[in-house]
C-alpha atoms as a PDB file:
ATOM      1  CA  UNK A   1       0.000   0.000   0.000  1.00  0.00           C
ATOM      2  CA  UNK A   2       1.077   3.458  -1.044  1.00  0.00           C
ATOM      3  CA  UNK A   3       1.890   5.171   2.362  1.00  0.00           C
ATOM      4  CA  UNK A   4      -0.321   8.431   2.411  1.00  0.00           C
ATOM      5  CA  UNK A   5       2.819  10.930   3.699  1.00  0.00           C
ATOM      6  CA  UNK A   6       3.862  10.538  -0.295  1.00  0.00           C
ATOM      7  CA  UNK A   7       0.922  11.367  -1.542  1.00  0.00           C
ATOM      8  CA  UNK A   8       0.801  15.110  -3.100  1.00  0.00           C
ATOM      9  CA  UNK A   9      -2.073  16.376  -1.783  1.00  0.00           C
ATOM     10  CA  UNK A  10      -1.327  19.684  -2.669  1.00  0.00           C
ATOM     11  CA  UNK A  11      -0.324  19.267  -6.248  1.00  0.00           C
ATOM     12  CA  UNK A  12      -2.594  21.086  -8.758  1.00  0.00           C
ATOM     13  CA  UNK A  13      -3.602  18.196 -10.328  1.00  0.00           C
ATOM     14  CA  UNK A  14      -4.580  15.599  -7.418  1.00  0.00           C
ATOM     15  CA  UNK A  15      -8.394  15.968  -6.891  1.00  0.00           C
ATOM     16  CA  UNK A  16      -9.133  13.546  -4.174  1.00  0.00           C
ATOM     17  CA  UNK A  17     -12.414  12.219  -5.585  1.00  0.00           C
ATOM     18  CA  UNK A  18     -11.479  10.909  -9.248  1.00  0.00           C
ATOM     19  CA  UNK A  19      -7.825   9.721 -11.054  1.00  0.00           C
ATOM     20  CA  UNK A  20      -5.777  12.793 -11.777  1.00  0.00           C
ATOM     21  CA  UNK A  21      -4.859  13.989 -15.499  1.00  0.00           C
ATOM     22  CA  UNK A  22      -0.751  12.124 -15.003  1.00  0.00           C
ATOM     23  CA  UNK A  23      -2.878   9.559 -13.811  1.00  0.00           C
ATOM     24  CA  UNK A  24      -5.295   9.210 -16.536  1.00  0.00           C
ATOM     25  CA  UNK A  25      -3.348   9.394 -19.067  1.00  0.00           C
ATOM     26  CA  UNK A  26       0.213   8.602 -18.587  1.00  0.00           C
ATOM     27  CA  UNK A  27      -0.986   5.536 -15.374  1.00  0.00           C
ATOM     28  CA  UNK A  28       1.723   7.128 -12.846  1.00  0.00           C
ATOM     29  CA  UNK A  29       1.002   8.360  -9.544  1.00  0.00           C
ATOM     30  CA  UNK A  30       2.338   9.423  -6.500  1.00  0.00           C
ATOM     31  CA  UNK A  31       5.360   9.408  -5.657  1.00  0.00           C
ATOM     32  CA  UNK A  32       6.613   7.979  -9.091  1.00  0.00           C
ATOM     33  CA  UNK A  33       4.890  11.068 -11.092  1.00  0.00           C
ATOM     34  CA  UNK A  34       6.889  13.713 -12.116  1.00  0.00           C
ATOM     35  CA  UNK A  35       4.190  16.073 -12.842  1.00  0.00           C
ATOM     36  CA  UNK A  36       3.587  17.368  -9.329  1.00  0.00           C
ATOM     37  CA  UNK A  37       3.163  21.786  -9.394  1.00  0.00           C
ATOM     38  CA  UNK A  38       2.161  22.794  -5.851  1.00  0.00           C
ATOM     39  CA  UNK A  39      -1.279  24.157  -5.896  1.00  0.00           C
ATOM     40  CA  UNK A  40      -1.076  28.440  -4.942  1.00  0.00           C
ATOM     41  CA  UNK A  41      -4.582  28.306  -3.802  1.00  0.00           C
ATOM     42  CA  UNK A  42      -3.608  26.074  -0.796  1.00  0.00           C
ATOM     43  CA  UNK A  43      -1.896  27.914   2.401  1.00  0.00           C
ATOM     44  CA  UNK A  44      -2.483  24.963   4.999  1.00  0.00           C
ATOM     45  CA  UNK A  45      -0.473  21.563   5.246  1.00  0.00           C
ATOM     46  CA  UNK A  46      -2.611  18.512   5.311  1.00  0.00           C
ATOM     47  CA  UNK A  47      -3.637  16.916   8.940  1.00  0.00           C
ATOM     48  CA  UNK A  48      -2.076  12.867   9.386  1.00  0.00           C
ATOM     49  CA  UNK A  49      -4.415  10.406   8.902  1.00  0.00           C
ATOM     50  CA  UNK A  50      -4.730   8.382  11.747  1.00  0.00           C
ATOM     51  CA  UNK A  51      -6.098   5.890  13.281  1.00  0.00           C
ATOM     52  CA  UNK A  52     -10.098   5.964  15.027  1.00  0.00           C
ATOM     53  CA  UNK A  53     -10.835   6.314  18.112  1.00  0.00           C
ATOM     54  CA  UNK A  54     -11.091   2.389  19.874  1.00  0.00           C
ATOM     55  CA  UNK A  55     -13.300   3.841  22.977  1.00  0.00           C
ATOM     56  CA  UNK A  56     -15.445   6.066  20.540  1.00  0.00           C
ATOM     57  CA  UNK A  57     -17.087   3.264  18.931  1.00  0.00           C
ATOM     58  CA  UNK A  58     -17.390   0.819  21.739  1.00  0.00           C
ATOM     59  CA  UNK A  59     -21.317  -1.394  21.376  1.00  0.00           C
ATOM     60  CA  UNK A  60     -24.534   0.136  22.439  1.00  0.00           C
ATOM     61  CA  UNK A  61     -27.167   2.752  21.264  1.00  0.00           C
ATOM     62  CA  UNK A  62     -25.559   5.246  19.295  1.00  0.00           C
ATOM     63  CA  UNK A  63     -27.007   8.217  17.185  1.00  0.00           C
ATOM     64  CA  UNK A  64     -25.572   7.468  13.772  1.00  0.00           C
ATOM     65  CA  UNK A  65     -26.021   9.847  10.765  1.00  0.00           C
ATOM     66  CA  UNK A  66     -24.554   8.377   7.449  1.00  0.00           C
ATOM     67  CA  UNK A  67     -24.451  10.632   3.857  1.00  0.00           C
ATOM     68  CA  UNK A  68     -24.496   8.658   0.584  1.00  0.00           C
ATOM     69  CA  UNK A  69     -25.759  10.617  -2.292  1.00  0.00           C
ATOM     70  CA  UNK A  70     -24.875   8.955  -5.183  1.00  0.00           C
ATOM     71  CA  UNK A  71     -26.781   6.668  -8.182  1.00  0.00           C
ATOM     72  CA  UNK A  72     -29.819   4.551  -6.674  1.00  0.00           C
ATOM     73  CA  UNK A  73     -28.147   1.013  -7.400  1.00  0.00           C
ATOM     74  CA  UNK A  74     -24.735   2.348  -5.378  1.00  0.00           C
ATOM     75  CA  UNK A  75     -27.473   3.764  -2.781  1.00  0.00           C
ATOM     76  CA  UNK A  76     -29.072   0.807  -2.552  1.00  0.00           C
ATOM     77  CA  UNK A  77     -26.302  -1.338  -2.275  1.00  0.00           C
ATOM     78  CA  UNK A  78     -24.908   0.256   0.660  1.00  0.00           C
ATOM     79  CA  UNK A  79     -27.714  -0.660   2.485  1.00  0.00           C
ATOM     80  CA  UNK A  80     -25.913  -3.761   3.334  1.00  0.00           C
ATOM     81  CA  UNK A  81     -24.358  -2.141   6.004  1.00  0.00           C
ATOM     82  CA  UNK A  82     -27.120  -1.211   7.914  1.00  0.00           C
ATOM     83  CA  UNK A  83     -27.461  -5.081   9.615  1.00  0.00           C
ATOM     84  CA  UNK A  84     -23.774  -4.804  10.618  1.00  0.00           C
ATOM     85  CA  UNK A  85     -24.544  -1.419  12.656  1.00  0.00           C
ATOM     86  CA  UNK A  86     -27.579  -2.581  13.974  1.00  0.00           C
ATOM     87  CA  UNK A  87     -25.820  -5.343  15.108  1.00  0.00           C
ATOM     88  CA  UNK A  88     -23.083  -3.900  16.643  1.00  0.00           C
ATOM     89  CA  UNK A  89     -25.025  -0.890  17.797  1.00  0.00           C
ATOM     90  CA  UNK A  90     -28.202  -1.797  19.175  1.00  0.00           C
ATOM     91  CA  UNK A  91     -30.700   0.458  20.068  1.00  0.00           C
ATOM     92  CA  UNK A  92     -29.138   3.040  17.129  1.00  0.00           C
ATOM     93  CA  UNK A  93     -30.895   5.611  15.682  1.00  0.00           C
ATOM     94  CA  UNK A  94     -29.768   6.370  11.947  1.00  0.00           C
ATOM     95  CA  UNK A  95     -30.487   9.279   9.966  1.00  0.00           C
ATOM     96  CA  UNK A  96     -29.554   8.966   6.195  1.00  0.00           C
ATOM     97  CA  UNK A  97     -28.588  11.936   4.119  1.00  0.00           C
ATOM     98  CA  UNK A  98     -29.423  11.005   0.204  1.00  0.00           C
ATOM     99  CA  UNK A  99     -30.360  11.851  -3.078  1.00  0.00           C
ATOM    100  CA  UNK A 100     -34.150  12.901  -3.755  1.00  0.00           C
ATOM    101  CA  UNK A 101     -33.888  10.579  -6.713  1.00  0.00           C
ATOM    102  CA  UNK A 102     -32.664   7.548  -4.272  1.00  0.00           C
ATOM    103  CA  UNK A 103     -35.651   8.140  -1.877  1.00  0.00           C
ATOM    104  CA  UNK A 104     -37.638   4.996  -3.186  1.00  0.00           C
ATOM    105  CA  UNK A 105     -34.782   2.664  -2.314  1.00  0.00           C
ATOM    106  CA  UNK A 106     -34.890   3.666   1.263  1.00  0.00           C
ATOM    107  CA  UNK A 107     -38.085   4.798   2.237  1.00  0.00           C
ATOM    108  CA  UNK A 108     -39.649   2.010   3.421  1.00  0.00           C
ATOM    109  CA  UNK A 109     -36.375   0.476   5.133  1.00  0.00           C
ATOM    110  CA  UNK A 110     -37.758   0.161   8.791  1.00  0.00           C
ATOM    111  CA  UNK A 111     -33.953  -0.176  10.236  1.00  0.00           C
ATOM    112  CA  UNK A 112     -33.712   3.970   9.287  1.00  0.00           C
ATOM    113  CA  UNK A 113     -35.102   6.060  11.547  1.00  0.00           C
ATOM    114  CA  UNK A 114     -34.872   9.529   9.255  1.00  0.00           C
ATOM    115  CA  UNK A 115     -34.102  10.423   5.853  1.00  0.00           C
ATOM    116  CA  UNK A 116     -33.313  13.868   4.438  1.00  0.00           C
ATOM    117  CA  UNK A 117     -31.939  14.940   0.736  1.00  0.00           C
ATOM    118  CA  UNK A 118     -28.834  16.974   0.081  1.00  0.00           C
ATOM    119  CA  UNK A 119     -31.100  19.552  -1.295  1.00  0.00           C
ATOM    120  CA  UNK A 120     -33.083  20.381   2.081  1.00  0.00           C
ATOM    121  CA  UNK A 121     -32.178  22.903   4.558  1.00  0.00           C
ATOM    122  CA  UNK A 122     -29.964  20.720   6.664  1.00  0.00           C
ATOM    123  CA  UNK A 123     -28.909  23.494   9.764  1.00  0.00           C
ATOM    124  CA  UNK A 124     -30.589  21.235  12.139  1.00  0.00           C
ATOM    125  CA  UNK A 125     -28.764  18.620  11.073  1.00  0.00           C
ATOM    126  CA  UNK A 126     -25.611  21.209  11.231  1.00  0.00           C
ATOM    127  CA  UNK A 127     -26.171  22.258  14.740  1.00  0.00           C
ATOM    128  CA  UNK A 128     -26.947  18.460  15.953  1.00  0.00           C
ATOM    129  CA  UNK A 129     -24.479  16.112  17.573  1.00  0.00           C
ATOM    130  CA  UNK A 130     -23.979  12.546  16.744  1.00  0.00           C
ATOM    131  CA  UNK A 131     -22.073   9.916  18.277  1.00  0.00           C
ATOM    132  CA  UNK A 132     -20.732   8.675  14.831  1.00  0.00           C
ATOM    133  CA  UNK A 133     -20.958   9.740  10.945  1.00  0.00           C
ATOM    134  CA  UNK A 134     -20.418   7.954   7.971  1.00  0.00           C
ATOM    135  CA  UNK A 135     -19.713   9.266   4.730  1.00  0.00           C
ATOM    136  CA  UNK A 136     -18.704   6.218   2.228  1.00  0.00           C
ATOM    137  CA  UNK A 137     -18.378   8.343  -0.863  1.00  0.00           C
ATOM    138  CA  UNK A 138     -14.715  11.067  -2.099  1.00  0.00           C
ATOM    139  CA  UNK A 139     -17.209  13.142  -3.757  1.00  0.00           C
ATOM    140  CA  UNK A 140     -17.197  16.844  -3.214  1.00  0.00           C
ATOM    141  CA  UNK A 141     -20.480  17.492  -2.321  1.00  0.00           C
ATOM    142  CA  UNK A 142     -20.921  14.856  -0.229  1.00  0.00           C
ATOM    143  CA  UNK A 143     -17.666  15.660   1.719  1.00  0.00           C
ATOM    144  CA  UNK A 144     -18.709  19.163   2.262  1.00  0.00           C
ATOM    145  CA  UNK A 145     -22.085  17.691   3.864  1.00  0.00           C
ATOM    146  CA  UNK A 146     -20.028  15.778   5.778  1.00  0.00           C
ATOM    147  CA  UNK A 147     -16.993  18.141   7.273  1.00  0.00           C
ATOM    148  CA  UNK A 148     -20.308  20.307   8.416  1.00  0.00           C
ATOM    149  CA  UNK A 149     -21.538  17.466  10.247  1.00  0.00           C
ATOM    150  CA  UNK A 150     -20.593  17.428  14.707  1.00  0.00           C
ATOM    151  CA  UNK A 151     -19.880  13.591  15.624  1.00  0.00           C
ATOM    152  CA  UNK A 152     -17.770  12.077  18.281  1.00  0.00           C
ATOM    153  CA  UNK A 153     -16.496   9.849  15.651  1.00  0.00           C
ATOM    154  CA  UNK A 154     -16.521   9.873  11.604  1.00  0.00           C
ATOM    155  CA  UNK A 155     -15.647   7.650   9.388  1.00  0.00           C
ATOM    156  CA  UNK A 156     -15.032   7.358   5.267  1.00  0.00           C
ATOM    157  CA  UNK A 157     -14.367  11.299   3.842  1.00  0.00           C
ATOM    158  CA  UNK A 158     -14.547  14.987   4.502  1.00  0.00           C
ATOM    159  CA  UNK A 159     -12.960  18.085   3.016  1.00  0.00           C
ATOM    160  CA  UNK A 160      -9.678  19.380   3.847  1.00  0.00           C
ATOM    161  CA  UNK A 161      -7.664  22.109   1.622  1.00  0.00           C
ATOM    162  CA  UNK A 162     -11.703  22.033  -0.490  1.00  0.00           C
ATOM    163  CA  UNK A 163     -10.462  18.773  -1.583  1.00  0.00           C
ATOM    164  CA  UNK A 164     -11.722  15.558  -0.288  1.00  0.00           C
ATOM    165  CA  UNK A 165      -9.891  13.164   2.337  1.00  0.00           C
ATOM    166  CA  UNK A 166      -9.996  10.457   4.329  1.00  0.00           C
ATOM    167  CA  UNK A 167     -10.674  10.548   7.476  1.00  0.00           C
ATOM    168  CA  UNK A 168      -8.789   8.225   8.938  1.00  0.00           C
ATOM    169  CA  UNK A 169      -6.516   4.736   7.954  1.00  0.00           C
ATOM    170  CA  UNK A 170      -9.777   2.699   7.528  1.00  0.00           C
ATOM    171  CA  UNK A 171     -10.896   5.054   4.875  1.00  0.00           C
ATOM    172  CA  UNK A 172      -7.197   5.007   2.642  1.00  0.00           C
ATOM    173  CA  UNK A 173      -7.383   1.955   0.755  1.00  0.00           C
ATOM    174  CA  UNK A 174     -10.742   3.128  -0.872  1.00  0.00           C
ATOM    175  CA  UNK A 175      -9.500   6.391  -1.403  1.00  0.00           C
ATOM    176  CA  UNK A 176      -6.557   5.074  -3.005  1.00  0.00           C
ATOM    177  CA  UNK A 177      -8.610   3.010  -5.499  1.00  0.00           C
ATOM    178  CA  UNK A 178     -10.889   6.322  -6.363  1.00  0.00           C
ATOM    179  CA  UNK A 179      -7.643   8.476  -6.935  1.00  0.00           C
ATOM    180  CA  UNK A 180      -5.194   5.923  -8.876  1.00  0.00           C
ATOM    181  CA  UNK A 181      -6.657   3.973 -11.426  1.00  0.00           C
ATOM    182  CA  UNK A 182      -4.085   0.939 -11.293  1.00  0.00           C
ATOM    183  CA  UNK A 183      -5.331   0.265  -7.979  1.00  0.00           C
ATOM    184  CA  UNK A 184      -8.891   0.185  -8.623  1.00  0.00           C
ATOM    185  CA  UNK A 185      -8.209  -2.626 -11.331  1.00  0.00           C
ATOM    186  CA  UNK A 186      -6.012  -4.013  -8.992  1.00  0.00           C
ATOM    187  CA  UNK A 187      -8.936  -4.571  -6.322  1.00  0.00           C
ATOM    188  CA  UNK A 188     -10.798  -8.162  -5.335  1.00  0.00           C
ATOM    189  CA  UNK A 189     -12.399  -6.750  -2.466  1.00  0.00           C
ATOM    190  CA  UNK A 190     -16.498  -6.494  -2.895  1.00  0.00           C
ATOM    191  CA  UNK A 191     -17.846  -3.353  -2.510  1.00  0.00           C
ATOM    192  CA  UNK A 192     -19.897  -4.754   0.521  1.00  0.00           C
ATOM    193  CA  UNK A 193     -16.477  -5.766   2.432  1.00  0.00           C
ATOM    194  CA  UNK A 194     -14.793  -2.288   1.003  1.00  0.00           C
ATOM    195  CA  UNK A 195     -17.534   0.076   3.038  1.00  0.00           C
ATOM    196  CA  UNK A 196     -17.361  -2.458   6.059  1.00  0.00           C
ATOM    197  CA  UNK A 197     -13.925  -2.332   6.460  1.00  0.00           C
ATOM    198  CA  UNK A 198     -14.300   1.641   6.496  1.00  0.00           C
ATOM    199  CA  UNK A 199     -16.606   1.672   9.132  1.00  0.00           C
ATOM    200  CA  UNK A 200     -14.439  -0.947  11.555  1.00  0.00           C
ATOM    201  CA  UNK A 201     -17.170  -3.715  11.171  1.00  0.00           C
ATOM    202  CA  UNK A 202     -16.743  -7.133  10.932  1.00  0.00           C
ATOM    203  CA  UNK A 203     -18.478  -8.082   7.528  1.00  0.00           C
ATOM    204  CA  UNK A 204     -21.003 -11.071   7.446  1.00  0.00           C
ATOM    205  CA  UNK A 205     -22.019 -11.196   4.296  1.00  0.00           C
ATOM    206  CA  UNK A 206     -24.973  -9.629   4.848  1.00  0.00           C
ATOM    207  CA  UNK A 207     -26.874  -7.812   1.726  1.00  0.00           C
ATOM    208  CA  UNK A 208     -28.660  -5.228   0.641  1.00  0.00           C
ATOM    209  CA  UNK A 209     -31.820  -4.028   2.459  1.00  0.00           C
ATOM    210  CA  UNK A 210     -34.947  -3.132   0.182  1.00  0.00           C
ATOM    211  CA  UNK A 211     -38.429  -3.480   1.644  1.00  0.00           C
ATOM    212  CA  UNK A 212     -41.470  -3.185   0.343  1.00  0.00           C
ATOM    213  CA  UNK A 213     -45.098  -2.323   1.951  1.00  0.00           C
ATOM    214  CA  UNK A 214     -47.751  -5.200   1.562  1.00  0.00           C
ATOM    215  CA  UNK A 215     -49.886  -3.387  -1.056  1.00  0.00           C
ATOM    216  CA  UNK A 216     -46.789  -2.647  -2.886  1.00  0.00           C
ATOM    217  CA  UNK A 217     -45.845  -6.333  -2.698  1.00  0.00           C
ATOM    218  CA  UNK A 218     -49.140  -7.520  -3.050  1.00  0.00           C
ATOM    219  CA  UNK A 219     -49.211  -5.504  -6.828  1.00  0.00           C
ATOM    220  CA  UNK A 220     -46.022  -6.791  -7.979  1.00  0.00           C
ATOM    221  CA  UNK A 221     -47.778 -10.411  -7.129  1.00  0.00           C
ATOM    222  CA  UNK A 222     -50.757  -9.404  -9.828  1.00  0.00           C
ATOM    223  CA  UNK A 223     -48.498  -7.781 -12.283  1.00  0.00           C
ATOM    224  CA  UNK A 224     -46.055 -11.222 -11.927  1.00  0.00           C
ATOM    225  CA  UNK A 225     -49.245 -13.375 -12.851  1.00  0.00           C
ATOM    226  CA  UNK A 226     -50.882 -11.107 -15.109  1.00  0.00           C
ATOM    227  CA  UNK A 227     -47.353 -10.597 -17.447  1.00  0.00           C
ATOM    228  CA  UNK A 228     -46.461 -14.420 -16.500  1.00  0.00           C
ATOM    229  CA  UNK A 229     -43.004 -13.186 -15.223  1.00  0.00           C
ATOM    230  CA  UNK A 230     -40.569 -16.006 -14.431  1.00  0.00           C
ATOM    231  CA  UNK A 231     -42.029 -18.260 -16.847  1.00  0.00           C
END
């Protein structure tokens, strides 16, 4: 693994969410590239990325927010982890910061307590404290959602220098694979395992969480017979 202290951060071409041009085009990356210009715009050095906290996320009821904004399937999909923190922190409340357009994915999920979109006014959310918040995606926007969020412990990305970042070693090897393309190819890890392992949770092969209301269910049944689907 590329160790993080040689990674230009502050060259004008590393974005922190997506492969760089060098990158890209030419496959080289830190510290191997010789295309690093320091970027003028940024005055302050980058903090270390550590290690969590072990006594922030000891078991119990915890107030959990988590931010994933992206495409429905990738929404959707992430819902695997919601077993694992249930699990390990019973009696959790989780809010869930998504999407408008992912809303039908999650709405009727009965292990999430609240769900807002990136597009309300979130100041409540803002001025709130949580005991831990997740954010499993580099993007910008949802890193800037994120560094505005108060919680005793976070996990995946936020912003620092208005680029994204991990937030702390469980979070690199992702971030690594998002920035440097050789590495992404490189991966065997499922997705599943990937956002597990950012979080500090043991992974158990659990999947996906979509649920359904029984009239919902109950017209999918008619449609099924009707079209003679699975036939």
């Amino acid at each position: 693994m590329s160790d993080y202290t040689e990674i230009k951060f502050d060259c004008k071409y590393f974005l922190g969410d997506r492969p760089c041009m060098p990158n890209k085009q030419f496959g080289v990356f830190c510290p191997a590239c010789s295309y690093y210009e320091k970027d003028a715009e940024i005055k302050n050095t980058f903090p270390e990325i550590g290690d969590p906290d072990p006594e922030a996320s000891l078991e119990g009821g915890k107030k959990i927010i988590i931010v994933k904004l992206d495409a429905v399937g990738d929404v959707l999909r992430t819902t695997s982890i919601l077993p694992s923190l249930k699990e390990k922190y019973f009696d959790s409340a989780i809010t869930w910061i998504t999407a408008e357009r992912s809303f039908p994915v999650l709405q009727d999920n009965d292990l999430i307590d609240e769900i807002y979109f990136e597009s309300d006014e979130l100041e409540h959310i803002y001025s709130d404290e949580f005991d831990i918040a997740i954010n499993l995606d580099s993007g910008f926007e949802s890193c800037n959602i994120m560094s505005r969020i108060n919680a005793r412990e976070r996990f995946g990305y936020t912003l620092e220098g208005g680029k994204p970042y991990p937030l702390n070693k469980l979070a690199y090897e992702w971030y690594l694979m998002g920035v440097d393309d050789n590495r992404k190819k490189a991966n065997t890890k499922t997705y599943h395992r990937i956002i597990h392992d950012i979080c500090g949770i043991t992974y158990k092969n659990t999947k996906p969480v979509l649920q359904m209301p029984a009239e919902k269910l109950e017209r999918a049944e008619i449609l099924k017979k009707k079209f003679e689907f699975g036939k």
